[in-house]
N, C-alpha and C. Protein backbone atom coordinates (compact mmCIF):
# COMPACT_ATOMS: atom_id res chain seq x y z
N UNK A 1 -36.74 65.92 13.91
CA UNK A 1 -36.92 66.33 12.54
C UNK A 1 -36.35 65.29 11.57
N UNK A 2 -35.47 64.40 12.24
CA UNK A 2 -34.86 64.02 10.67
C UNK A 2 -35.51 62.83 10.81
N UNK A 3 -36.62 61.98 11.94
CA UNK A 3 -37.31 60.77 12.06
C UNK A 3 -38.72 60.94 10.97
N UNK A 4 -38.68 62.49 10.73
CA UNK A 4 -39.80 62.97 9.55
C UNK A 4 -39.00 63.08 7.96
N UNK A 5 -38.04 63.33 8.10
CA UNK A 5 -37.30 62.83 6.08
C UNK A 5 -37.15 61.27 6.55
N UNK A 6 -36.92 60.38 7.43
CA UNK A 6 -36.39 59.51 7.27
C UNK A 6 -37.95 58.42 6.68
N UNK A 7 -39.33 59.17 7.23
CA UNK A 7 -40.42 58.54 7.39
C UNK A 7 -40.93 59.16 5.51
N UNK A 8 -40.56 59.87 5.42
CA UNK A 8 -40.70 60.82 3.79
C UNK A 8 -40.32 59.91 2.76
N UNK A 9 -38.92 59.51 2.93
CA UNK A 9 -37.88 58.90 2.27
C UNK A 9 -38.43 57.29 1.72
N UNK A 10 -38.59 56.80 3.04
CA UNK A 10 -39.60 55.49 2.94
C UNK A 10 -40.59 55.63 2.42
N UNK A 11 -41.77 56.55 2.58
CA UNK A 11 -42.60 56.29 1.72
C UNK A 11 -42.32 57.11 0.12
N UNK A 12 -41.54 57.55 -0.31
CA UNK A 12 -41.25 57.71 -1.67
C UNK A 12 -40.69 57.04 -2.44
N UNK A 13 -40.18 55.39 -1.84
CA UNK A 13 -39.36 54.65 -2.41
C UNK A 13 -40.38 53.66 -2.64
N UNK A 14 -41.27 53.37 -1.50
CA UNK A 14 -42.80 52.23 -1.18
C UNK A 14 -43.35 52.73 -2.31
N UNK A 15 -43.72 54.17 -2.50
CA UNK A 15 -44.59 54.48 -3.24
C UNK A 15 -44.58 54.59 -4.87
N UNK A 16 -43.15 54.84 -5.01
CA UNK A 16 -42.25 54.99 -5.99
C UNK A 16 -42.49 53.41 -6.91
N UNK A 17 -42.28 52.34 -6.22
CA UNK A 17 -42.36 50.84 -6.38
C UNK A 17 -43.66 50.55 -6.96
N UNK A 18 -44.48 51.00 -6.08
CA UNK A 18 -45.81 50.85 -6.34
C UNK A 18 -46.38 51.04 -7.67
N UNK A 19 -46.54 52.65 -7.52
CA UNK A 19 -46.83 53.47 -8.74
C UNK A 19 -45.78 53.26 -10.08
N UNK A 20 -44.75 52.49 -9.98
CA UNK A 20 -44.07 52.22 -11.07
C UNK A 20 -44.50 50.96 -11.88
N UNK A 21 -44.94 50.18 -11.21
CA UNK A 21 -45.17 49.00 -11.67
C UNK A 21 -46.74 48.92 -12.46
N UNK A 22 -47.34 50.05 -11.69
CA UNK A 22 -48.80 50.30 -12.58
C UNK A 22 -48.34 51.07 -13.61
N UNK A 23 -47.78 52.08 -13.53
CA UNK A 23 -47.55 52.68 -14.74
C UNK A 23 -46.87 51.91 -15.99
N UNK A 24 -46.17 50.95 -15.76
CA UNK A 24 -45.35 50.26 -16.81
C UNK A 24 -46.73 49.82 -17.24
N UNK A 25 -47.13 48.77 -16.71
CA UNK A 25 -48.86 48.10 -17.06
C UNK A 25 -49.90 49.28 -18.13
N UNK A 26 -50.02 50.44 -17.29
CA UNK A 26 -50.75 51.22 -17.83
C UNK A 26 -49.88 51.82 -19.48
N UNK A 27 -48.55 51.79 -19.43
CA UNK A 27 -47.54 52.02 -21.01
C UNK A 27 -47.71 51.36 -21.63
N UNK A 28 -47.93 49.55 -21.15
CA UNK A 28 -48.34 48.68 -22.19
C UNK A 28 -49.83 48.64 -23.02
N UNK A 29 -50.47 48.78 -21.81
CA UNK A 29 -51.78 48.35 -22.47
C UNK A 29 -52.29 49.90 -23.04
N UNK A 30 -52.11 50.80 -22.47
CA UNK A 30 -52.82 52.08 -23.27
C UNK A 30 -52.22 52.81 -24.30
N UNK A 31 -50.41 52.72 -24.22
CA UNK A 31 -50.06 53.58 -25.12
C UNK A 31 -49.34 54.50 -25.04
N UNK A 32 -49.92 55.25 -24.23
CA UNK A 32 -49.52 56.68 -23.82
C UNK A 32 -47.88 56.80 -23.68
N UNK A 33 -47.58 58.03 -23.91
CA UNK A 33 -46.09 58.39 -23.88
C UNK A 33 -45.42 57.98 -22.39
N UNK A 34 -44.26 57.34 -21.89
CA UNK A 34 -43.67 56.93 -21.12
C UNK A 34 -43.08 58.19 -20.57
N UNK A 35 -43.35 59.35 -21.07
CA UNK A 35 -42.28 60.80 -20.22
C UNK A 35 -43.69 61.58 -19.33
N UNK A 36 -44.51 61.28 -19.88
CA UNK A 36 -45.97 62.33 -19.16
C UNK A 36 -46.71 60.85 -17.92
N UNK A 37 -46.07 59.77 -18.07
CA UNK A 37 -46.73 58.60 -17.24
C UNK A 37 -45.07 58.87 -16.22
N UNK A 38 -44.35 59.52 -16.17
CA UNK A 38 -42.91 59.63 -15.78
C UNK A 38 -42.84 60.31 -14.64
N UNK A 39 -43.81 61.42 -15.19
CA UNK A 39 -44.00 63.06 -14.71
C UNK A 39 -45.66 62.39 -13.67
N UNK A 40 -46.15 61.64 -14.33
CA UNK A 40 -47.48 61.60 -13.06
C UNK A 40 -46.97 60.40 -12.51
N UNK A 41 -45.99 59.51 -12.28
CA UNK A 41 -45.42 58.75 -11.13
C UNK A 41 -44.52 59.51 -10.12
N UNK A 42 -43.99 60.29 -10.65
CA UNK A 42 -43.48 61.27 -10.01
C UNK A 42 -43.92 62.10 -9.24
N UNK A 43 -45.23 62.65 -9.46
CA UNK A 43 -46.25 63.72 -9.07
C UNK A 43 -46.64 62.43 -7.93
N UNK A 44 -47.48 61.46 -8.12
CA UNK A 44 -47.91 60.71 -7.32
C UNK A 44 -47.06 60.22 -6.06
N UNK A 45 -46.11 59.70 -6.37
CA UNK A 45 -45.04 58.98 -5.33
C UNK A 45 -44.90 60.40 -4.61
N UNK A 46 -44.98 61.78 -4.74
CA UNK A 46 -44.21 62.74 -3.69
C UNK A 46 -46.08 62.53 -2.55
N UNK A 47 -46.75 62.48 -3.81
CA UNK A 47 -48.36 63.12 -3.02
C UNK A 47 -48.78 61.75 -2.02
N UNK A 48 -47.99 60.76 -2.36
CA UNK A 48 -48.74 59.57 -1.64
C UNK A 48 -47.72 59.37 -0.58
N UNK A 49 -46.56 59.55 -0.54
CA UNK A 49 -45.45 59.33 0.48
C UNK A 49 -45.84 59.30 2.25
N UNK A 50 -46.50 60.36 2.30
CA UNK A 50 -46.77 60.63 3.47
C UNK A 50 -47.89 59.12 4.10
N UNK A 51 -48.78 58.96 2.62
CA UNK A 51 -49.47 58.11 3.43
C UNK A 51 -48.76 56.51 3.17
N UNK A 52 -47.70 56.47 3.04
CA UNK A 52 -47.21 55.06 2.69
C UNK A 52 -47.36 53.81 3.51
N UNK A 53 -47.50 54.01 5.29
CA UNK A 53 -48.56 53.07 6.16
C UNK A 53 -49.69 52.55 5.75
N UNK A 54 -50.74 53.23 4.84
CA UNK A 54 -51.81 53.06 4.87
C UNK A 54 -51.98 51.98 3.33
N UNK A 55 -50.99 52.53 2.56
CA UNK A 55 -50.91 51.83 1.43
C UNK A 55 -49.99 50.22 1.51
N UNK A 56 -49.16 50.21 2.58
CA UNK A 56 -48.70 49.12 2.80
C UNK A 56 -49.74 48.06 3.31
N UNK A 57 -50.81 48.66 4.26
CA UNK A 57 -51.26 48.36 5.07
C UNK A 57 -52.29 47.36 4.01
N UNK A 58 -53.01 48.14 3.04
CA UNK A 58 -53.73 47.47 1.88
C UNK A 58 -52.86 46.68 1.10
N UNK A 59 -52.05 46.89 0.83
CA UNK A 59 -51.56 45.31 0.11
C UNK A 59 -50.76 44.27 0.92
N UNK A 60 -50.63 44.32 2.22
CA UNK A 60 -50.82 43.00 3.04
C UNK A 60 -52.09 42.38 2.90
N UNK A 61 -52.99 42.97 2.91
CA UNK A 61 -54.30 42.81 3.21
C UNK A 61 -54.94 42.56 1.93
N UNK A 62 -54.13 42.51 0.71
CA UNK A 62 -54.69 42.20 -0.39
C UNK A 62 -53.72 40.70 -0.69
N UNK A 63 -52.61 40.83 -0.17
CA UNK A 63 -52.17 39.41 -0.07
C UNK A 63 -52.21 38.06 0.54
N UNK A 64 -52.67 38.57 1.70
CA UNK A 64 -53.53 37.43 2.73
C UNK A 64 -54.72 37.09 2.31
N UNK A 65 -55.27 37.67 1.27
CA UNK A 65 -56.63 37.34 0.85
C UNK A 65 -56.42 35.82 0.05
């Protein structure tokens, strides 16, 4: 059980990284309030965690390009 928070944990930090760095991008260029882009990085990083292999997996694969 705890090799499943430990696999959770990792991808909420991967994902966390991820989705933060678009959202700053997306604050600059669109506008939008920084507390509701806060609340959907938040929402996102819990919903994507699980798949954080698959998302790593694409941006190797977008960097070797």
């Amino acid at each position: 059980m705890m090799w499943l928070w430990v696999y959770l944990i990792i991808g909420c930090v991967f994902c966390g990284c991820d989705i933060a760095r678009v959202a700053k991008k997306v604050v600059d260029e669109k506008g939008y309030e920084p507390v509701v882009v806060a609340v959907v990085v938040m929402v996102m990083s819990v919903i994507c965690s699980p798949l954080w292999p698959v998302l790593l997996g694409m941006s190797l694969a977008k960097v070797r390009r």
